[in-house]
PDB file of N, CA and C in Angstrom:
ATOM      1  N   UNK A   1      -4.791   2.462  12.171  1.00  0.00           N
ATOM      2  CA  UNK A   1      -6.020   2.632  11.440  1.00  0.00           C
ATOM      3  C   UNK A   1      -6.914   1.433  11.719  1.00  0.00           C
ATOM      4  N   UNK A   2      -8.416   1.653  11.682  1.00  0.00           N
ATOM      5  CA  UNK A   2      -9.332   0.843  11.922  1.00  0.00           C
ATOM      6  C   UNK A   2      -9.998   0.064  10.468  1.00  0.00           C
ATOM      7  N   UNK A   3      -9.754  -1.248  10.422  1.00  0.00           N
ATOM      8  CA  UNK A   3     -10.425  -1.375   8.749  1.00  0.00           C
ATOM      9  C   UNK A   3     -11.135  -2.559   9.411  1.00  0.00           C
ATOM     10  N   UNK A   4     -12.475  -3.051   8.599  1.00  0.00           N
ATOM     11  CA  UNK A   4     -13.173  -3.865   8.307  1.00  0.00           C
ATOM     12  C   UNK A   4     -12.926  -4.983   7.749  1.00  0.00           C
ATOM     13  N   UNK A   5     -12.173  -5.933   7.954  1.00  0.00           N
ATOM     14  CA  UNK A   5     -11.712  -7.328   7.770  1.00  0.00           C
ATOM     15  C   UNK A   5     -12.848  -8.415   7.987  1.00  0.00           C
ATOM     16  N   UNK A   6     -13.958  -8.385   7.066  1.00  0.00           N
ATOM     17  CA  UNK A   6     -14.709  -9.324   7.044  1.00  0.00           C
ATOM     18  C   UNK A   6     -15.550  -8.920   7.258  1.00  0.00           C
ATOM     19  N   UNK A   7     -16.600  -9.478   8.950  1.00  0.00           N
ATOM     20  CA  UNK A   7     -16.903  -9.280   9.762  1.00  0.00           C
ATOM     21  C   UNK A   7     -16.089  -8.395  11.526  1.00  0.00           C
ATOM     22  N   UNK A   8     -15.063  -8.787  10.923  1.00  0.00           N
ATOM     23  CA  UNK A   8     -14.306  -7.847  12.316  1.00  0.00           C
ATOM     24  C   UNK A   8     -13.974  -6.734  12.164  1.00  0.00           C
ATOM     25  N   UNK A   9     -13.622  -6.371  12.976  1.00  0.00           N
ATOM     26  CA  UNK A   9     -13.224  -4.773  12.747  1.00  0.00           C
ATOM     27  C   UNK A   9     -11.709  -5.026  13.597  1.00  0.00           C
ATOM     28  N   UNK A  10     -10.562  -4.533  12.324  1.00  0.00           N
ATOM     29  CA  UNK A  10      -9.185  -4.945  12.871  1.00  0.00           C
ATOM     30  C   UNK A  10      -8.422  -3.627  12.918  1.00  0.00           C
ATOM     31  N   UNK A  11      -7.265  -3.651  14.108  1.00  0.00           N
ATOM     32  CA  UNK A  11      -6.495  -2.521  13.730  1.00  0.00           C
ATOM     33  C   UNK A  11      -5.524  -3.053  13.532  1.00  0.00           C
ATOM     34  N   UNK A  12      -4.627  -2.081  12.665  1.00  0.00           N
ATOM     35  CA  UNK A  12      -3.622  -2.369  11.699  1.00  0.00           C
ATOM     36  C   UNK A  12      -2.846  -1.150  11.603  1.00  0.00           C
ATOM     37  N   UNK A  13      -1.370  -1.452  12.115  1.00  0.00           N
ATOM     38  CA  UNK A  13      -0.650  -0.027  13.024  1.00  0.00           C
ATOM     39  C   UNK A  13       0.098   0.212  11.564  1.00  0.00           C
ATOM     40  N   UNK A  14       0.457   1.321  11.245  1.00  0.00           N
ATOM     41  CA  UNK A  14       0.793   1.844   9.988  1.00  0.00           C
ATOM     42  C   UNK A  14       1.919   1.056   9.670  1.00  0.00           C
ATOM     43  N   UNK A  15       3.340   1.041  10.943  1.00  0.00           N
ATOM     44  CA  UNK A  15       4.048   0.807  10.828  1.00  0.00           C
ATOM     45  C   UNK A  15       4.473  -0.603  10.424  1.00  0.00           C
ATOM     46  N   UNK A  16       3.051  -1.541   9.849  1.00  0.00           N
ATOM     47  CA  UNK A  16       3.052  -2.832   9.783  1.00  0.00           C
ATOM     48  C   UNK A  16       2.577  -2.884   8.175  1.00  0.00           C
ATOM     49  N   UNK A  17       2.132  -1.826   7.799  1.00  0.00           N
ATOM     50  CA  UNK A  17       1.596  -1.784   6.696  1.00  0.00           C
ATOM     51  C   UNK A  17       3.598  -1.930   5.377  1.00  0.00           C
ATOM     52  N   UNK A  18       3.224  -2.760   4.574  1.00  0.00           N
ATOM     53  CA  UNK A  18       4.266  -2.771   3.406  1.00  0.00           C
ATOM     54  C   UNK A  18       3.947  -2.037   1.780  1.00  0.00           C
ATOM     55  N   UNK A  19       2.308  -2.026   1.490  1.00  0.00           N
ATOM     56  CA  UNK A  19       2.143  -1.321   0.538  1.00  0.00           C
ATOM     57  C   UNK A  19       0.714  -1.816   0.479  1.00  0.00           C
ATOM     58  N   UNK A  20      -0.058  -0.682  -0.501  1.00  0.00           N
ATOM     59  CA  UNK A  20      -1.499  -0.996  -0.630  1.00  0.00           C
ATOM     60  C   UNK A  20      -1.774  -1.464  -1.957  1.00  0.00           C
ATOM     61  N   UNK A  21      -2.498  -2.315  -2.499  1.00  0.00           N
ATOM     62  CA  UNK A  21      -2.736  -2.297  -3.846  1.00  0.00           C
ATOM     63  C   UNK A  21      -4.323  -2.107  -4.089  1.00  0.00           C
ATOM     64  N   UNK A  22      -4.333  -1.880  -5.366  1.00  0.00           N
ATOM     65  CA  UNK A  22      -5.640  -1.598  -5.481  1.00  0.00           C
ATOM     66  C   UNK A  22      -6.715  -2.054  -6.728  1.00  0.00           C
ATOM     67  N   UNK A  23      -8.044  -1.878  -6.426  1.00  0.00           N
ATOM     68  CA  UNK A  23      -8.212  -2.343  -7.896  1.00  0.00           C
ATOM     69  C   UNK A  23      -9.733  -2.085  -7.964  1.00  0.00           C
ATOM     70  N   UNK A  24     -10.083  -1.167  -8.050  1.00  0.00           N
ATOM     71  CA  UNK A  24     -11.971  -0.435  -8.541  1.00  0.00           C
ATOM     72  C   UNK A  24     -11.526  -0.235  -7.157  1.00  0.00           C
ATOM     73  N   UNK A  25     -12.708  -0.357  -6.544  1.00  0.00           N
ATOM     74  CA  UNK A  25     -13.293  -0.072  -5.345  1.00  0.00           C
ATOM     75  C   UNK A  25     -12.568  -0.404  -3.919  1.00  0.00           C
ATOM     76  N   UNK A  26     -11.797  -1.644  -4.351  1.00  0.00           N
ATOM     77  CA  UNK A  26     -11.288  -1.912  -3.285  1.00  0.00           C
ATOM     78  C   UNK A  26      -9.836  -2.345  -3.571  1.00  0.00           C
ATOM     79  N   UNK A  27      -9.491  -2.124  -2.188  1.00  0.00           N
ATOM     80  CA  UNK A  27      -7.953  -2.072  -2.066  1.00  0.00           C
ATOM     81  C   UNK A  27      -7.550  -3.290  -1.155  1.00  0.00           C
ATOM     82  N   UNK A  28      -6.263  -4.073  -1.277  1.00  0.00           N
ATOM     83  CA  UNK A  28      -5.624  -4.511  -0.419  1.00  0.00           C
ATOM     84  C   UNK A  28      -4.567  -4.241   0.300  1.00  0.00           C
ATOM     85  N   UNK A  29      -4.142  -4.279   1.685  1.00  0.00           N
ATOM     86  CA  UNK A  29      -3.080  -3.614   2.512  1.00  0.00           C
ATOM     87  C   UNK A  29      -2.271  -4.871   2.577  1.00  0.00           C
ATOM     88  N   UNK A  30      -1.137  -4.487   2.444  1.00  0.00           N
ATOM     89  CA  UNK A  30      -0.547  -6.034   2.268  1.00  0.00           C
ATOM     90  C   UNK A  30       0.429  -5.729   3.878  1.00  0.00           C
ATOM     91  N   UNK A  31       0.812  -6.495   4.323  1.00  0.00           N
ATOM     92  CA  UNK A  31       1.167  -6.682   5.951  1.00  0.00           C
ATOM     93  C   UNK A  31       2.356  -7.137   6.238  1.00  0.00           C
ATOM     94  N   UNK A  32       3.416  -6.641   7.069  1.00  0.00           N
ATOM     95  CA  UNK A  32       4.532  -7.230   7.305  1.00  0.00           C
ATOM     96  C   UNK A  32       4.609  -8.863   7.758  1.00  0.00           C
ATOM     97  N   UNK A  33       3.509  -9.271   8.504  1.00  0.00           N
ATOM     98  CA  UNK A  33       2.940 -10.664   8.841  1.00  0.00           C
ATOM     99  C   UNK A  33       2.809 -11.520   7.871  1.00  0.00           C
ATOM    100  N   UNK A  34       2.923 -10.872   6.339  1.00  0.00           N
ATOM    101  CA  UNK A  34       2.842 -11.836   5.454  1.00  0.00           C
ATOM    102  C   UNK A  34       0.816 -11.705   5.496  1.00  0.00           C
ATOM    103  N   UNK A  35       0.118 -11.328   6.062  1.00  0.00           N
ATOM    104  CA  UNK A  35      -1.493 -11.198   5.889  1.00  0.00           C
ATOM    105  C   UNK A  35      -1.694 -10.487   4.941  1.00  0.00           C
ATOM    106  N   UNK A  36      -3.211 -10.535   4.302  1.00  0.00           N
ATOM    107  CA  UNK A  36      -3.274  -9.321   3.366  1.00  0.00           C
ATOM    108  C   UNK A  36      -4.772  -9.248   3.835  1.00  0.00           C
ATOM    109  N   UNK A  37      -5.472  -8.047   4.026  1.00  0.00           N
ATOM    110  CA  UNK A  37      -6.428  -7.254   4.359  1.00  0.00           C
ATOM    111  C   UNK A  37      -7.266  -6.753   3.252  1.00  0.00           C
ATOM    112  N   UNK A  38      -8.598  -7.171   2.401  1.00  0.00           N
ATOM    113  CA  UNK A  38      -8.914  -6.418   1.464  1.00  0.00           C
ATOM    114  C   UNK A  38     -10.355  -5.564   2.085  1.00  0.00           C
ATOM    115  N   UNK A  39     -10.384  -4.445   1.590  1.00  0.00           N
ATOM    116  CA  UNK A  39     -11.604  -4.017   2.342  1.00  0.00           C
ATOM    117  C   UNK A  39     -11.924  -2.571   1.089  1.00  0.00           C
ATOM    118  N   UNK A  40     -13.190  -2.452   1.083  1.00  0.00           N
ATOM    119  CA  UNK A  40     -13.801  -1.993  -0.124  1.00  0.00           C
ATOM    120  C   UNK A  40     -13.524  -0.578   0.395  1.00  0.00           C
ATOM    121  N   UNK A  41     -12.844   0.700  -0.575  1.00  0.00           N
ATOM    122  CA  UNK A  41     -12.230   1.337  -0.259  1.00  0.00           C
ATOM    123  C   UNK A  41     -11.375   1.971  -1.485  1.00  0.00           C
ATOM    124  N   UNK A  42     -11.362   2.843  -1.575  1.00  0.00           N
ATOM    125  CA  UNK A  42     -10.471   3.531  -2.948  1.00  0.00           C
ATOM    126  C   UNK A  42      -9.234   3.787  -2.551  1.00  0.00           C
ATOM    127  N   UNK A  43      -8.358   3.803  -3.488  1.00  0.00           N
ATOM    128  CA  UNK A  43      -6.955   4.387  -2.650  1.00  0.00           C
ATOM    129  C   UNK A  43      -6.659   5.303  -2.766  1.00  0.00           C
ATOM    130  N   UNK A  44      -7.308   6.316  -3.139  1.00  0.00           N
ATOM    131  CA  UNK A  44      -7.468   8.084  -2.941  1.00  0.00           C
ATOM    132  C   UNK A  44      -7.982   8.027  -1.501  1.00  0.00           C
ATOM    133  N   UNK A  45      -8.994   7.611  -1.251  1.00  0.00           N
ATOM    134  CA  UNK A  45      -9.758   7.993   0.108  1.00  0.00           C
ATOM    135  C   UNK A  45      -8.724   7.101   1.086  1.00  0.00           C
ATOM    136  N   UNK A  46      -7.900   6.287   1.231  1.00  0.00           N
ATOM    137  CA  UNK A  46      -7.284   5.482   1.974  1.00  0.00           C
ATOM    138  C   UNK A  46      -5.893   6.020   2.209  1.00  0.00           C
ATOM    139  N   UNK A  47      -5.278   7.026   1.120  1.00  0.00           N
ATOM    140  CA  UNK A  47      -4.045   7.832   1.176  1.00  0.00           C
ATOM    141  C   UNK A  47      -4.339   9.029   2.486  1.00  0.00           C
ATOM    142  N   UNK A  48      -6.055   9.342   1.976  1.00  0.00           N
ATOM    143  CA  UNK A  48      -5.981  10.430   3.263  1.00  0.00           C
ATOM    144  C   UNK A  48      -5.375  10.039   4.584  1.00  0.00           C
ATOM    145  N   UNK A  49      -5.867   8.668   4.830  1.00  0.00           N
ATOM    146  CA  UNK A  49      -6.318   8.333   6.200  1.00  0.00           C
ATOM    147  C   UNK A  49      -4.080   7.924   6.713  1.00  0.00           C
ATOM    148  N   UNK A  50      -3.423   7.624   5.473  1.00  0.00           N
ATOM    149  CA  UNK A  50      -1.966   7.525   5.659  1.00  0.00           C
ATOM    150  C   UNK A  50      -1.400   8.661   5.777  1.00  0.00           C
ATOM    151  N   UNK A  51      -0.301   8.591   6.406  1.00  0.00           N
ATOM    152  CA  UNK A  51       0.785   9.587   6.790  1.00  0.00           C
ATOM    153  C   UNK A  51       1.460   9.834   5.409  1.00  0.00           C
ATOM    154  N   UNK A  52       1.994  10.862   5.029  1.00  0.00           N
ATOM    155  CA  UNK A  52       2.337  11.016   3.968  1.00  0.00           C
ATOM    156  C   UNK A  52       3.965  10.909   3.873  1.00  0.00           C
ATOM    157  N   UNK A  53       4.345  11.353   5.540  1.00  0.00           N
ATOM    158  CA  UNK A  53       5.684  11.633   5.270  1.00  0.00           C
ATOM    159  C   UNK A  53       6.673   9.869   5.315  1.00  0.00           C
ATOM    160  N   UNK A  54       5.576   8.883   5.160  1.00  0.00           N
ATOM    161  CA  UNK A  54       6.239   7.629   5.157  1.00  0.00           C
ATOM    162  C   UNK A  54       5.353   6.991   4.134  1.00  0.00           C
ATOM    163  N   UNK A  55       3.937   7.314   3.244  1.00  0.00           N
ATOM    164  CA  UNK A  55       3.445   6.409   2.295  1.00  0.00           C
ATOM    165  C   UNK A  55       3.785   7.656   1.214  1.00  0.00           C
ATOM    166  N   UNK A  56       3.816   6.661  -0.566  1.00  0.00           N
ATOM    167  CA  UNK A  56       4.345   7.479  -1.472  1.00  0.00           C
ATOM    168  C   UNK A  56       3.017   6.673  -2.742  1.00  0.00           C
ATOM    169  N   UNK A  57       2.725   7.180  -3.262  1.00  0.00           N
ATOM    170  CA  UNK A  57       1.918   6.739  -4.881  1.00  0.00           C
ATOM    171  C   UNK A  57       2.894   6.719  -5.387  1.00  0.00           C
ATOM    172  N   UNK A  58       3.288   5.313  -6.033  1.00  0.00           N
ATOM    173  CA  UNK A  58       3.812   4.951  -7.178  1.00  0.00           C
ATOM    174  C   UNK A  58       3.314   4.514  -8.444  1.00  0.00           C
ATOM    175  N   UNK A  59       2.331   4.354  -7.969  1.00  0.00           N
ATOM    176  CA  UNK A  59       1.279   3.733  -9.837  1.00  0.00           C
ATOM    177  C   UNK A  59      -0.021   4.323  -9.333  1.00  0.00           C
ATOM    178  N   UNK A  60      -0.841   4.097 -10.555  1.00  0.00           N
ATOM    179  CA  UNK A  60      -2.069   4.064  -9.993  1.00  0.00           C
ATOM    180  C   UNK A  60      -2.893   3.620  -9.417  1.00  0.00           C
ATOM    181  N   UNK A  61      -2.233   1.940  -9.115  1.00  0.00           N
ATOM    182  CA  UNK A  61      -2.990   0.955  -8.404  1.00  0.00           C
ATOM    183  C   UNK A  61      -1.707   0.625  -7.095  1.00  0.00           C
ATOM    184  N   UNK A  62      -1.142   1.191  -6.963  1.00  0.00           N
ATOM    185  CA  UNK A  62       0.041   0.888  -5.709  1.00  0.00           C
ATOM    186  C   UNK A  62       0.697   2.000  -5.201  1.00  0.00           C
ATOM    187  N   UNK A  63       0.234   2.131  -3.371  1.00  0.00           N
ATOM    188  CA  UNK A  63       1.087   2.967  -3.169  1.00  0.00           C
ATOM    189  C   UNK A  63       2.081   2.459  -1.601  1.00  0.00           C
ATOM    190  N   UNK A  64       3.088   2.594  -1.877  1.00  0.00           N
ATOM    191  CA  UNK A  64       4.059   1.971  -0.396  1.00  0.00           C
ATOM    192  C   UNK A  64       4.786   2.493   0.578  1.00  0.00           C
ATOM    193  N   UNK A  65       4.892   1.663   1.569  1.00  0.00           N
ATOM    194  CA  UNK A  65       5.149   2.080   2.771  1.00  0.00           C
ATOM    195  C   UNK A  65       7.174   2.178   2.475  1.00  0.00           C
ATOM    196  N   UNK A  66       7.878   3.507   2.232  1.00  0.00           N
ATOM    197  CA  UNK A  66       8.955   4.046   1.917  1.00  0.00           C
ATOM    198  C   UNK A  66       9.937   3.357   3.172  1.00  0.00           C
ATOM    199  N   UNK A  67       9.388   2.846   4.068  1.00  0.00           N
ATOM    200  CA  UNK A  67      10.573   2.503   4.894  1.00  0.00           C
ATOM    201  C   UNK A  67      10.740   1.315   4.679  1.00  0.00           C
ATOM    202  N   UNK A  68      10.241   0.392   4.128  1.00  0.00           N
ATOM    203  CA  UNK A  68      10.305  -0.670   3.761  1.00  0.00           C
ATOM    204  C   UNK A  68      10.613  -1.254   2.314  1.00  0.00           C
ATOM    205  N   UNK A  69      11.071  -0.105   1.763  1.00  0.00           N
ATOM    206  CA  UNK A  69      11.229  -0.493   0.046  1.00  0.00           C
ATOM    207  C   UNK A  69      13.173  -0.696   0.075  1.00  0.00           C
ATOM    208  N   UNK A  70      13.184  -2.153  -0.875  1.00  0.00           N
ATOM    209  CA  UNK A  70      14.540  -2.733  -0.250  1.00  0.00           C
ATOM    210  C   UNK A  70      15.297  -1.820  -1.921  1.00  0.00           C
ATOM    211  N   UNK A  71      14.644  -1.803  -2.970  1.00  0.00           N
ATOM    212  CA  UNK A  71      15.348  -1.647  -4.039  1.00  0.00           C
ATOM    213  C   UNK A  71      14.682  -1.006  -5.137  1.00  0.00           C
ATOM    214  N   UNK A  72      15.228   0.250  -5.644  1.00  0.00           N
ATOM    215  CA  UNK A  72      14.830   1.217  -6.104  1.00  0.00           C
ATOM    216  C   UNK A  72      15.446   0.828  -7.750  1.00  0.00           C
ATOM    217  N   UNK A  73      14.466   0.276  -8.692  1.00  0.00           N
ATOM    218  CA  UNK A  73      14.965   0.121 -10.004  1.00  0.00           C
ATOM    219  C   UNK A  73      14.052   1.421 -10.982  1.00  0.00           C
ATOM    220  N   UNK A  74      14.348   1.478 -12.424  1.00  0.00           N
ATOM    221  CA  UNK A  74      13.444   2.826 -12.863  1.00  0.00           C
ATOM    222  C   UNK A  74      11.712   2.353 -12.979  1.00  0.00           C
ATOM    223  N   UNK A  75      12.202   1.049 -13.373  1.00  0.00           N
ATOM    224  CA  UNK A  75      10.307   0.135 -14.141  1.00  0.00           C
ATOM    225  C   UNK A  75       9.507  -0.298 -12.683  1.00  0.00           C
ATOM    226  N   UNK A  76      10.777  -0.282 -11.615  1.00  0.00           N
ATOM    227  CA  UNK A  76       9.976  -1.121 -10.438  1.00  0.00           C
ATOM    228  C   UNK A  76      10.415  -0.553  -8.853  1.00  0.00           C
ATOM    229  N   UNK A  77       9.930  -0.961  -8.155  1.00  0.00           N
ATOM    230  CA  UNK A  77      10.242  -1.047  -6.871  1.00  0.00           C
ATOM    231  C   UNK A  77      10.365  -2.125  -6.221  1.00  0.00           C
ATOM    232  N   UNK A  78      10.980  -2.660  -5.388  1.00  0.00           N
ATOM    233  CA  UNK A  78      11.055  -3.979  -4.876  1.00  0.00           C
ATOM    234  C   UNK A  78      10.743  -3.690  -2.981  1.00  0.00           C
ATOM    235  N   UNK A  79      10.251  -4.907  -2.556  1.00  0.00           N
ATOM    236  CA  UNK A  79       9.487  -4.527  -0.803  1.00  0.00           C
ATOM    237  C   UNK A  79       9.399  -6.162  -1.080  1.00  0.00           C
ATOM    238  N   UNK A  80      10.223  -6.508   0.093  1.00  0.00           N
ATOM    239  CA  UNK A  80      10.680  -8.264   0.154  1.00  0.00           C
ATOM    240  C   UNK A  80      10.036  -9.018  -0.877  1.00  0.00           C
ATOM    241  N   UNK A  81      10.835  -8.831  -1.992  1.00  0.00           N
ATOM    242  CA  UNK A  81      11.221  -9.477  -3.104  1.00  0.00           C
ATOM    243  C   UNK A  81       9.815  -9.485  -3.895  1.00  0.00           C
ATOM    244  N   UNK A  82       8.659  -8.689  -3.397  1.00  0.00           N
ATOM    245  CA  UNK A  82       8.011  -8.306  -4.260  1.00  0.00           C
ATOM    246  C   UNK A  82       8.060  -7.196  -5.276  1.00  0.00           C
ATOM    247  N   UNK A  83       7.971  -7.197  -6.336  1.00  0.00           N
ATOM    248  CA  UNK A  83       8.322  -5.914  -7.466  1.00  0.00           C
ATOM    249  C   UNK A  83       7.109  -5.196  -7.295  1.00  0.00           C
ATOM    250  N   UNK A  84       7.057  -4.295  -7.515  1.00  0.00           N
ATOM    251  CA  UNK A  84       6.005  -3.410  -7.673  1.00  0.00           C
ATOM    252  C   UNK A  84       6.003  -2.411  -8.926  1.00  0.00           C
ATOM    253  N   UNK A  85       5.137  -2.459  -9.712  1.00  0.00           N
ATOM    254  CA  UNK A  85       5.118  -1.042 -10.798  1.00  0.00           C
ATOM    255  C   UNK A  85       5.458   0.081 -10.301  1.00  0.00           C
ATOM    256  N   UNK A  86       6.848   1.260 -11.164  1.00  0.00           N
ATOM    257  CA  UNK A  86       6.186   2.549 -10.992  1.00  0.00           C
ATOM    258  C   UNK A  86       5.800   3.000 -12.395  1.00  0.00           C
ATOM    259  N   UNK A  87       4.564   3.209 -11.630  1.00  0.00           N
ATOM    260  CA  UNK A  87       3.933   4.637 -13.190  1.00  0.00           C
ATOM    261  C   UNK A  87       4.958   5.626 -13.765  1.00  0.00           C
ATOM    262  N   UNK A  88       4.776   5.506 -14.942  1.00  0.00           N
ATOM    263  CA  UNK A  88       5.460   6.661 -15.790  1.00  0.00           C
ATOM    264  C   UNK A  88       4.939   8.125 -15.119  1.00  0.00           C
ATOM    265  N   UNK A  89       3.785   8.550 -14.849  1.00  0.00           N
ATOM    266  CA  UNK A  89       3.587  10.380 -14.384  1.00  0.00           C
ATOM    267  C   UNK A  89       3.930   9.855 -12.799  1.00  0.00           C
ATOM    268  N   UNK A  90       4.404   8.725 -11.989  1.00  0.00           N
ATOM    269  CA  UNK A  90       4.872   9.300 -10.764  1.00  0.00           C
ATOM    270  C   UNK A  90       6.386   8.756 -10.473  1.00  0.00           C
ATOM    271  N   UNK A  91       7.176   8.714 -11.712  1.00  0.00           N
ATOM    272  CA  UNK A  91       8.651   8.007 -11.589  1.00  0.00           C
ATOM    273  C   UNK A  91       9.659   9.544 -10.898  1.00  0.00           C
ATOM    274  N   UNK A  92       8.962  10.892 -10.689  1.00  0.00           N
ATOM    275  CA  UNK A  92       9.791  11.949  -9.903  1.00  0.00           C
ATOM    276  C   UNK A  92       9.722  11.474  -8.398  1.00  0.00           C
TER     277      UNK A  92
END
């Protein structure tokens, strides 16, 4: 995918992507590199542009890249030792 990093225009191969977070308007892609990417952007309109059969909505402000999630708890998700919320309407 092609995103807007500033002034540049960066690509950013899915398979590098670890999870998106989000917050109004804009979202951050957080990066196996340890980088994080914010670029103004909803994460409805940004799910389109992901593969589905490897990104999942877990909250309303986070959704992650499933091959990379190390630990599956009920309140959380974990993706290198970051926790992540899951929402109560998407804990199926």
């Amino acid at each position: 995918m092609i995103v807007n990093d500033g002034y540049v225009f960066s690509k950013i191969f899915i398979n590098e992507l670890l999870y998106i977070g989000s917050d109004a308007n804009y979202i951050t892609l957080f990066l196996k590199s340890e980088k994080k990417v914010m670029i103004r952007f909803t994460l409805n309109n940004k799910l389109e542009q992901v593969d589905p059969n490897i990104s999942i909505r877990i909250h309303r402000s986070y959704c992650v890249n499933i091959n990379y999630a190390d630990n599956i708890f009920p309140p959380e998700l974990t993706i290198q030792a970051t926790k992540i919320p899951i929402g109560k309407s998407y804990k199926e």
